[in-house]
Protein backbone atom coordinates (compact mmCIF):
# COMPACT_ATOMS: atom_id res chain seq x y z
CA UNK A 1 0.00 0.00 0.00
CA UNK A 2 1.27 3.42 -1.02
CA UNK A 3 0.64 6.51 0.91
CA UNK A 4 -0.03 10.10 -0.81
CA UNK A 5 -0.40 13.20 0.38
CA UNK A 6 -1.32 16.52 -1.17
CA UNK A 7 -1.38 19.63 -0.93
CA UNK A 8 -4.91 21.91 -1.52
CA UNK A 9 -4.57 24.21 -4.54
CA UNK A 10 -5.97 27.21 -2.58
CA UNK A 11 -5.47 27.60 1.10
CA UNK A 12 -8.04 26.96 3.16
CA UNK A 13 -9.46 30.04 4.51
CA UNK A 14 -12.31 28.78 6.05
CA UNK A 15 -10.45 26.40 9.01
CA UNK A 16 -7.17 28.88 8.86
CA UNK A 17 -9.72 31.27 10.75
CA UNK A 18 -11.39 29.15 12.86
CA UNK A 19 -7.89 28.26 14.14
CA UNK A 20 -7.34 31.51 14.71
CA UNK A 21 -10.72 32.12 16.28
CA UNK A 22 -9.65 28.77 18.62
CA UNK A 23 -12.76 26.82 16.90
CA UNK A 24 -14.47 25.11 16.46
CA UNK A 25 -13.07 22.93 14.18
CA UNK A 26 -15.59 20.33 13.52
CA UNK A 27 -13.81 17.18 11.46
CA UNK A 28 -16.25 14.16 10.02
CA UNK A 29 -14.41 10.71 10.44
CA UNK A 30 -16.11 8.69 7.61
CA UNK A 31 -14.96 4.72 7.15
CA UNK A 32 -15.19 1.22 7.91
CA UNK A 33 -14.34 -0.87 12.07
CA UNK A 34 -10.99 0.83 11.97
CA UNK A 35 -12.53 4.57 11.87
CA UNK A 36 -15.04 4.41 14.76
CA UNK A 37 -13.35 1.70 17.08
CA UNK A 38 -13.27 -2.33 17.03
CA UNK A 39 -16.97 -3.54 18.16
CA UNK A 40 -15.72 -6.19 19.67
CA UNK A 41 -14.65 -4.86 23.38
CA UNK A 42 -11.45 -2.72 22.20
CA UNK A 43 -11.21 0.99 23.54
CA UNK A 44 -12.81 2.80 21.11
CA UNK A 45 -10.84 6.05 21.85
CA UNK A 46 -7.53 3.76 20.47
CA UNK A 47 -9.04 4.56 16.68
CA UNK A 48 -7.39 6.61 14.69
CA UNK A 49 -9.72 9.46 14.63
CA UNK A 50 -9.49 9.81 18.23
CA UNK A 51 -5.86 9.99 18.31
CA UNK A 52 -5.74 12.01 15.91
CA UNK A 53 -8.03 14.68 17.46
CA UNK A 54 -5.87 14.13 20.96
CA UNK A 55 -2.56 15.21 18.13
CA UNK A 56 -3.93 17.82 17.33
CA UNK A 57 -5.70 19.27 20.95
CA UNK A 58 -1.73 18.60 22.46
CA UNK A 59 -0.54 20.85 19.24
CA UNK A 60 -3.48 23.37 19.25
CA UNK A 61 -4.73 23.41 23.00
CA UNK A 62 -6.41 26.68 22.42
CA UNK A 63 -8.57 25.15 19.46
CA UNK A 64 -11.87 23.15 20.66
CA UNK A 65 -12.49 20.76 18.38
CA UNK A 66 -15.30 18.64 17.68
CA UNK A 67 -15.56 14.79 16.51
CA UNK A 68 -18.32 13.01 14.39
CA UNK A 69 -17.91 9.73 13.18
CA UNK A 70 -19.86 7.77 10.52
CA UNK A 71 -19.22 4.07 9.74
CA UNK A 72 -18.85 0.48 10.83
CA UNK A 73 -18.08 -2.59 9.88
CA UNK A 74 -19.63 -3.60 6.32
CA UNK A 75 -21.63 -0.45 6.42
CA UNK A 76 -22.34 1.02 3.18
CA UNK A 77 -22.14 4.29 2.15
CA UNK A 78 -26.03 4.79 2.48
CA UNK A 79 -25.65 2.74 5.50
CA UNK A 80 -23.67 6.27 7.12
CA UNK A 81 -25.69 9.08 5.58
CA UNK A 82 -27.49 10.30 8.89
């Protein structure tokens, strides 16, 4: 599996000033099990979206920012519209 990352042609205005306001910064997690937490017993705060968010609180601790998180495991797309 390759990894790429880009870059956004023009900046993004929009969440460069609700940094600066100190939020909120409201970020939608969409995916499968590994996005909202294993269903089986395993903390679900270990996902990656959660760790994430705590990455960014430790970097920004002045920014509130806020979590939602659509998915599950073999959910379909419709399956996560809310």
């Amino acid at each position: 599996m390759s990894v790429a990352f880009t870059t956004p042609e023009t900046p993004l205005a929009q969440l460069a000033a609700a940094l600066r306001a100190g939020g909120p910064v409201n970020i939608l997690a969409v995916g499968s099990a590994t996005t909202v937490g294993d269903q089986l017993g395993t903390d679900r705060h270990t996902a990656f979206p959660y760790r994430m968010v705590e990455a960014l609180h430790a970097a920004l601790p002045n920014v509130a920012f806020g979590l939602t998180l659509r998915g599950g495991r073999g959910m379909t797309a419709v399956d996560m519209e809310p």
